[in-house]
N, C-alpha and C. Protein backbone atom coordinates (compact mmCIF):
# COMPACT_ATOMS: atom_id res chain seq x y z
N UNK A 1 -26.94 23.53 -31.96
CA UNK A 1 -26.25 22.71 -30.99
C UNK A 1 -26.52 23.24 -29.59
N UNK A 2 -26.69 22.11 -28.58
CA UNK A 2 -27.08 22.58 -27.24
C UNK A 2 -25.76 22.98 -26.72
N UNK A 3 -25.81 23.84 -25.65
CA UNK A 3 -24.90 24.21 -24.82
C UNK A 3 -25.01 23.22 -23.39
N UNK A 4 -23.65 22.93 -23.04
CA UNK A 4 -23.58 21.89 -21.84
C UNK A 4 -24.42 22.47 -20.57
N UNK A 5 -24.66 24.09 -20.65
CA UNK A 5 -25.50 24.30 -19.90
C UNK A 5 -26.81 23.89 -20.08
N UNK A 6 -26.99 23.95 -20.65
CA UNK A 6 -28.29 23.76 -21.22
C UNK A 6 -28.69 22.40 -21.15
N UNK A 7 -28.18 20.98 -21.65
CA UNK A 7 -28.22 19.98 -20.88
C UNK A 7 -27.99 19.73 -20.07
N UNK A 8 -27.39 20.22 -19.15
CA UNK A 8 -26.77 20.06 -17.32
C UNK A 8 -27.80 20.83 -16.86
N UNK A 9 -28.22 21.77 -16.57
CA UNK A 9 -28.36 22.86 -15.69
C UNK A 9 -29.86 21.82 -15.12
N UNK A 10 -30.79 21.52 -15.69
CA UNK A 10 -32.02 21.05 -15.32
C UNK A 10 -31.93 20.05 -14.43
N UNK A 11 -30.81 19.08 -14.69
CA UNK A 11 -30.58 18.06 -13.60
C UNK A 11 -29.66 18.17 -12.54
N UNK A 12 -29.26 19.57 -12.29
CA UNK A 12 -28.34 19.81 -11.26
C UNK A 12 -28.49 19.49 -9.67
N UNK A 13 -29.73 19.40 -9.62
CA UNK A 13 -29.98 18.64 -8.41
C UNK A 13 -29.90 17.18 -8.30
N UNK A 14 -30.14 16.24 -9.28
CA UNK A 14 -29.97 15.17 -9.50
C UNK A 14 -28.68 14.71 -9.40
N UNK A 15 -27.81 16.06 -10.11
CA UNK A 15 -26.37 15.25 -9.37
C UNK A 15 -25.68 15.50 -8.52
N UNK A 16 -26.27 16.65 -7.40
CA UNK A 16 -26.02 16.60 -6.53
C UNK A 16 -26.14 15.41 -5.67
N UNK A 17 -27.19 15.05 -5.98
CA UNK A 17 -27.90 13.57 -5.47
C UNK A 17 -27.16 12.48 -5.36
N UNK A 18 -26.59 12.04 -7.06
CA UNK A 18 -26.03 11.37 -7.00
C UNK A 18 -24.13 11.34 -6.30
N UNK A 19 -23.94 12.75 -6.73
CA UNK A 19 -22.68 12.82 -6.09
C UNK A 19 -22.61 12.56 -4.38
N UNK A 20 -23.71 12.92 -3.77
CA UNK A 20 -24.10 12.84 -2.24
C UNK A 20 -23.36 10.91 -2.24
N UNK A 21 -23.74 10.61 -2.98
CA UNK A 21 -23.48 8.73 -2.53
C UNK A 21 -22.29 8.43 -3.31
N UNK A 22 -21.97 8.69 -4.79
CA UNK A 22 -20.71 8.52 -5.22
C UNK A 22 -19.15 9.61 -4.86
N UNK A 23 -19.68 10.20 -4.21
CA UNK A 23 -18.57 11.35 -4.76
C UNK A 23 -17.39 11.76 -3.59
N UNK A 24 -17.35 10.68 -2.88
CA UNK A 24 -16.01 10.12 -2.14
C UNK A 24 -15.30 9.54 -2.05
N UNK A 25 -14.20 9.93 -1.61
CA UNK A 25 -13.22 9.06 -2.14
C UNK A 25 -13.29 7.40 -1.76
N UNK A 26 -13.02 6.65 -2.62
CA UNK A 26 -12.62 5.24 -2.74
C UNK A 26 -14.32 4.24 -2.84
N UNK A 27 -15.38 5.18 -2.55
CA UNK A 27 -16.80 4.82 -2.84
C UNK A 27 -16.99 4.04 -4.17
N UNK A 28 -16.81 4.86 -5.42
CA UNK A 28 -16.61 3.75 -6.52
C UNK A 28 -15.92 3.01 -6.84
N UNK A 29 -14.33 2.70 -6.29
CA UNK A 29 -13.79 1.65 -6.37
C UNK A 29 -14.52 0.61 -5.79
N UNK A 30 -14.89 1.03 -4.53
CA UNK A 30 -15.30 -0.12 -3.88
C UNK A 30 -16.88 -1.07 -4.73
N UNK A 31 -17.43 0.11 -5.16
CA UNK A 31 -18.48 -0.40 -6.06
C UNK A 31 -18.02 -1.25 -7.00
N UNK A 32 -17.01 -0.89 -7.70
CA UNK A 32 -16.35 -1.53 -9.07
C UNK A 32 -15.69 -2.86 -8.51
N UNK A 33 -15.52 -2.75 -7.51
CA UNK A 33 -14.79 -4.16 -6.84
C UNK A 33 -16.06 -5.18 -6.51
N UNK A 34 -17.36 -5.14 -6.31
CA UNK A 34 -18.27 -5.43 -5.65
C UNK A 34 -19.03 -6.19 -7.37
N UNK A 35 -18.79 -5.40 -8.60
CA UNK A 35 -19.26 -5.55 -9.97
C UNK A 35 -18.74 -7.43 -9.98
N UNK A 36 -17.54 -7.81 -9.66
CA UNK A 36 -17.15 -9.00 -9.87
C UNK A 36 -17.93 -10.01 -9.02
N UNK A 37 -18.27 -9.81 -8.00
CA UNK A 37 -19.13 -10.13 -7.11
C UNK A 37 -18.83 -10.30 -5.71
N UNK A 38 -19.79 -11.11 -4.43
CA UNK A 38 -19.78 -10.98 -3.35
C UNK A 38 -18.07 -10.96 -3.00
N UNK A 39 -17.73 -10.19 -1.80
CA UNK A 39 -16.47 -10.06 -1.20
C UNK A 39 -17.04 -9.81 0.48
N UNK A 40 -15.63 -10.17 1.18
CA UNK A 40 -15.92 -9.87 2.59
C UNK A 40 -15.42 -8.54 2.45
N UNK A 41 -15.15 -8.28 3.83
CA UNK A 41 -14.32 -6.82 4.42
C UNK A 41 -12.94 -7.04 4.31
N UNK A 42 -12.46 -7.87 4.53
CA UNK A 42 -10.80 -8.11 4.41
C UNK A 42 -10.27 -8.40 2.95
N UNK A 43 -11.14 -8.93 1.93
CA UNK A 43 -11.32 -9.17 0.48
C UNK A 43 -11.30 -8.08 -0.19
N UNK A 44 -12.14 -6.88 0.13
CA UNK A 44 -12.06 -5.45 0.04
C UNK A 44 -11.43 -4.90 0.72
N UNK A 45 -10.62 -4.68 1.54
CA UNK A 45 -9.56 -4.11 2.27
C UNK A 45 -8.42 -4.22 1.20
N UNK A 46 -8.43 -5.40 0.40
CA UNK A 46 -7.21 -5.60 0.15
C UNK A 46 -7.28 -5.36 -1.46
N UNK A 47 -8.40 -5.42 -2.05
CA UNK A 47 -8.47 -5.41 -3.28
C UNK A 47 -8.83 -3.58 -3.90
N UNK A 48 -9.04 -3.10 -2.79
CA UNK A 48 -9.22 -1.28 -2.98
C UNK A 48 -8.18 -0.70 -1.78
N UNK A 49 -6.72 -1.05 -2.76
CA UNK A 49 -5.57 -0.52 -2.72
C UNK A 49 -5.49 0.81 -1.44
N UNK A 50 -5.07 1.35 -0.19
CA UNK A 50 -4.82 2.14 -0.10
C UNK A 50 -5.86 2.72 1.28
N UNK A 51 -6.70 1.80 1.36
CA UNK A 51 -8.29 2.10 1.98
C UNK A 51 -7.58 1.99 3.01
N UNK A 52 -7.65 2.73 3.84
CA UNK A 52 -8.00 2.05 5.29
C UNK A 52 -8.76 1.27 5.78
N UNK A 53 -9.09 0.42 7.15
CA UNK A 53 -10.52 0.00 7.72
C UNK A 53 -11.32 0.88 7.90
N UNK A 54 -10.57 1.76 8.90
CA UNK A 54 -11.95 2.40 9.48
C UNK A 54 -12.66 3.05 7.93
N UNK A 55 -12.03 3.98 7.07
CA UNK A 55 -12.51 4.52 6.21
C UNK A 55 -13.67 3.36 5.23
N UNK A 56 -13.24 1.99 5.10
CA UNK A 56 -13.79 0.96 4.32
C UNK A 56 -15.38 0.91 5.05
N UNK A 57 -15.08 1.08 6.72
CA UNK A 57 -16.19 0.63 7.37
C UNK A 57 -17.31 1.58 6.80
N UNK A 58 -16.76 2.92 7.26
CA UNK A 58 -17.68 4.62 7.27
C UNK A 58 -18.48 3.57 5.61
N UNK A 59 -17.61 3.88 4.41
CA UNK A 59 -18.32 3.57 3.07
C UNK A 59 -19.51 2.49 2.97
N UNK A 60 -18.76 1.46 2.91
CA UNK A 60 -19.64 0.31 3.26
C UNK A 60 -21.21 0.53 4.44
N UNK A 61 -20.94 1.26 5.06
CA UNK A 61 -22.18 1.69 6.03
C UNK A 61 -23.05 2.88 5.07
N UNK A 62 -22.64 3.72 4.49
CA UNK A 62 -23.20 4.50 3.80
C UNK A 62 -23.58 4.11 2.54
N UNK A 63 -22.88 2.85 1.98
CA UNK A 63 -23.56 2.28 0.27
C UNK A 63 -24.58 1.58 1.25
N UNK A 64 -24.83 1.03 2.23
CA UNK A 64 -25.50 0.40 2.80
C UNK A 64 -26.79 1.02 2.73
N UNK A 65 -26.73 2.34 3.62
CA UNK A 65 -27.75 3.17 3.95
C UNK A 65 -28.67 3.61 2.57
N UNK A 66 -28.00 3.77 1.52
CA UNK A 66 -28.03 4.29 0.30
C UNK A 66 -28.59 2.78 -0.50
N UNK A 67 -28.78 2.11 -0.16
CA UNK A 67 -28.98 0.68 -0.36
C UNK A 67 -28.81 0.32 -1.81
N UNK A 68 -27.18 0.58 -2.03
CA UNK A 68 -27.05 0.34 -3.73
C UNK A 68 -25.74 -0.89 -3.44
N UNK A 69 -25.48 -1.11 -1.86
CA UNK A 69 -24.82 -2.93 -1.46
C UNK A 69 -25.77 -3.26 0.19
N UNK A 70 -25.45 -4.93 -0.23
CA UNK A 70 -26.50 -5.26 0.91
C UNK A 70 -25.24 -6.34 1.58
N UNK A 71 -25.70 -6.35 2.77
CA UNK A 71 -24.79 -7.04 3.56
C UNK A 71 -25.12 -8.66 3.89
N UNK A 72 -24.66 -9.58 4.11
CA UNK A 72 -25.42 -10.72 3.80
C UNK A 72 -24.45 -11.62 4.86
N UNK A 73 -25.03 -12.04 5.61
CA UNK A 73 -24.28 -14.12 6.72
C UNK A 73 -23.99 -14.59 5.84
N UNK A 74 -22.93 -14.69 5.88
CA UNK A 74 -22.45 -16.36 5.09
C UNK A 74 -22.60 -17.61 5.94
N UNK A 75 -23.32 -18.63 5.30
CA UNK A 75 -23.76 -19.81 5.45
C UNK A 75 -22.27 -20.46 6.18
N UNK A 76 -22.80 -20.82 7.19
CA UNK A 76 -21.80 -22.10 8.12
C UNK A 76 -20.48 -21.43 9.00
N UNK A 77 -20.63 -19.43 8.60
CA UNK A 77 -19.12 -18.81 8.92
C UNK A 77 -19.80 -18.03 9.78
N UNK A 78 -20.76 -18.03 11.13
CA UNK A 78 -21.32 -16.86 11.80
C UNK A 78 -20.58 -15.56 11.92
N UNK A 79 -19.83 -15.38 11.75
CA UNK A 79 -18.67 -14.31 11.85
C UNK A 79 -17.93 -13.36 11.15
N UNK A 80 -18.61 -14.20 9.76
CA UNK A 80 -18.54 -13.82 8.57
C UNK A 80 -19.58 -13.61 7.59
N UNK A 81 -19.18 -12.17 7.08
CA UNK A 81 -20.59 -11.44 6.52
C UNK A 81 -19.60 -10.59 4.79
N UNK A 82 -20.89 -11.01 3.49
CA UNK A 82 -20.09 -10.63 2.44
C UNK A 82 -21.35 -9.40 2.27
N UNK A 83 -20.49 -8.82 1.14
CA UNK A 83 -21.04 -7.76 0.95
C UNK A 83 -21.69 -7.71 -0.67
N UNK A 84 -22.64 -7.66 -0.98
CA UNK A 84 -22.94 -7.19 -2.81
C UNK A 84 -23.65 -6.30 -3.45
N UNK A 85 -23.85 -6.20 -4.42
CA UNK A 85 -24.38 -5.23 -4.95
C UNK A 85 -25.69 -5.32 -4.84
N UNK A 86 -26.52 -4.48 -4.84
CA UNK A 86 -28.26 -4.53 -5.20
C UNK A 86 -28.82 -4.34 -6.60
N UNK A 87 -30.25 -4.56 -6.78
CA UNK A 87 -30.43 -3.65 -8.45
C UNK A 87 -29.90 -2.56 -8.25
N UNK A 88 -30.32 -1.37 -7.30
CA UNK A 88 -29.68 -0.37 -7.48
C UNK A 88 -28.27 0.44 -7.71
N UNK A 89 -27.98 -0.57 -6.71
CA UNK A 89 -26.31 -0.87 -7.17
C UNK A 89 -25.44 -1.34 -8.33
N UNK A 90 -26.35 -2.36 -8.92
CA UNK A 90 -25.96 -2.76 -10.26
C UNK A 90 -26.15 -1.46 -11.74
N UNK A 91 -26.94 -0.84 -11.25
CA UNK A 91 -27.87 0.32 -12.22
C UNK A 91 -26.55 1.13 -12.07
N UNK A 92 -25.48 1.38 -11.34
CA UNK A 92 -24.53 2.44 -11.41
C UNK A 92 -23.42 1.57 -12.87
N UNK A 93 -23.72 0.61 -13.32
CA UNK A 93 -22.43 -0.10 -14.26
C UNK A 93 -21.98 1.02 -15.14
N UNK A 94 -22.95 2.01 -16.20
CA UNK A 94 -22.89 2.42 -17.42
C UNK A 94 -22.01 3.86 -16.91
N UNK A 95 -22.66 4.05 -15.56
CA UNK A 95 -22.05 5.39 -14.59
C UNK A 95 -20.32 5.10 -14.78
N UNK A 96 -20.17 3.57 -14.20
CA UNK A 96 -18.41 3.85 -14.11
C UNK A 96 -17.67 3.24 -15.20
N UNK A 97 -18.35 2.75 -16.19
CA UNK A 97 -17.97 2.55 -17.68
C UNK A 97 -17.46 3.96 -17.93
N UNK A 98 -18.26 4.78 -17.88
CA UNK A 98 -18.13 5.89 -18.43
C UNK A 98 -16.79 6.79 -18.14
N UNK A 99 -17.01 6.92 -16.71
CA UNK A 99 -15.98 7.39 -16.04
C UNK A 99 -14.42 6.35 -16.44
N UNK A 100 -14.63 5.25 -16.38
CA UNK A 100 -13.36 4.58 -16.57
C UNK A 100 -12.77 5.11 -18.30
N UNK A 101 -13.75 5.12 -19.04
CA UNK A 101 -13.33 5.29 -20.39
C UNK A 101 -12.76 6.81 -20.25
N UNK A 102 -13.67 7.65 -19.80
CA UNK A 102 -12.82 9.27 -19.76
C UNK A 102 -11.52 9.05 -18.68
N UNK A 103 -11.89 8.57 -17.37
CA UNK A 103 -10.15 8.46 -16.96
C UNK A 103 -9.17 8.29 -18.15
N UNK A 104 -9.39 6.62 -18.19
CA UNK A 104 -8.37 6.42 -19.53
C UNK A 104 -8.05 7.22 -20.73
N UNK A 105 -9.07 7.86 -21.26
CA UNK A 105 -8.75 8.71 -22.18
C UNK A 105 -7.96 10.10 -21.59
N UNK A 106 -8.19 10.61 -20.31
CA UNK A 106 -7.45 12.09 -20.20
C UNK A 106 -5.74 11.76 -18.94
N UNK A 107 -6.45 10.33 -18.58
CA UNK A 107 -4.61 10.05 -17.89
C UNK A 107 -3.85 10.69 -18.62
N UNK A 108 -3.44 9.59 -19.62
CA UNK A 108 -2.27 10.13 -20.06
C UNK A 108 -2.04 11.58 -19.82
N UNK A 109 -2.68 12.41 -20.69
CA UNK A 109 -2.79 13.88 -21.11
C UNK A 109 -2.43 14.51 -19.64
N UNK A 110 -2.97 14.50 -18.13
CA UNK A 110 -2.19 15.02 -17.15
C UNK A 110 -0.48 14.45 -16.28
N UNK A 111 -0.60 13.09 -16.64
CA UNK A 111 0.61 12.31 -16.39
C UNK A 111 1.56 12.83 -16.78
């Protein structure tokens, strides 16, 4: 049997990597909110509980940069701009499956 080192240790830069883009706060909610599909800024303000703006803005500019959501005009609303996921963005699903199933499984147990 492998040791978790032993499967971890080789990709430790990789998740540094990935933690660099997921691993702030309210970043994957906002992803997981984005899974249902296009939303504005005020749609996400309100649907990732707790966010601030300015903090929504910083994220949204950095999934941006990270180009795993793309920002998009909405047709006939100049003023109004939604936000969605990319392939790359979509490629994180199995990432917060995962995570959602271990939340759920160890809540309870610290609650």
């Amino acid at each position: 049997m492998k040791s978790a080192d032993t499967i971890i240790e080789p990709r430790i830069g990789c998740i540094a990597a990935a933690l660099e883009v997921l691993g702030q706060k309210w970043t994957a909610l906002i992803i997981r909110d984005l899974y249902a599909g296009a939303k504005g800024f005020c749609e996400l303000e309100r649907t990732v509980e707790g966010i601030n703006p300015r903090t929504l803005s910083q994220r949204l500019d950095e999934l941006e940069r990270h180009e795993i959501i793309q920002k998009a005009s909405c047709a006939g609303a100049p003023n109004r701009c939604e936000y969605h996921l990319t392939h790359k963005g979509r490629d994180l699903a199995p990432i917060l499956r995962d995570m959602a199933v271990w939340g759920e499984k160890y809540r309870a147990a610290t609650t």
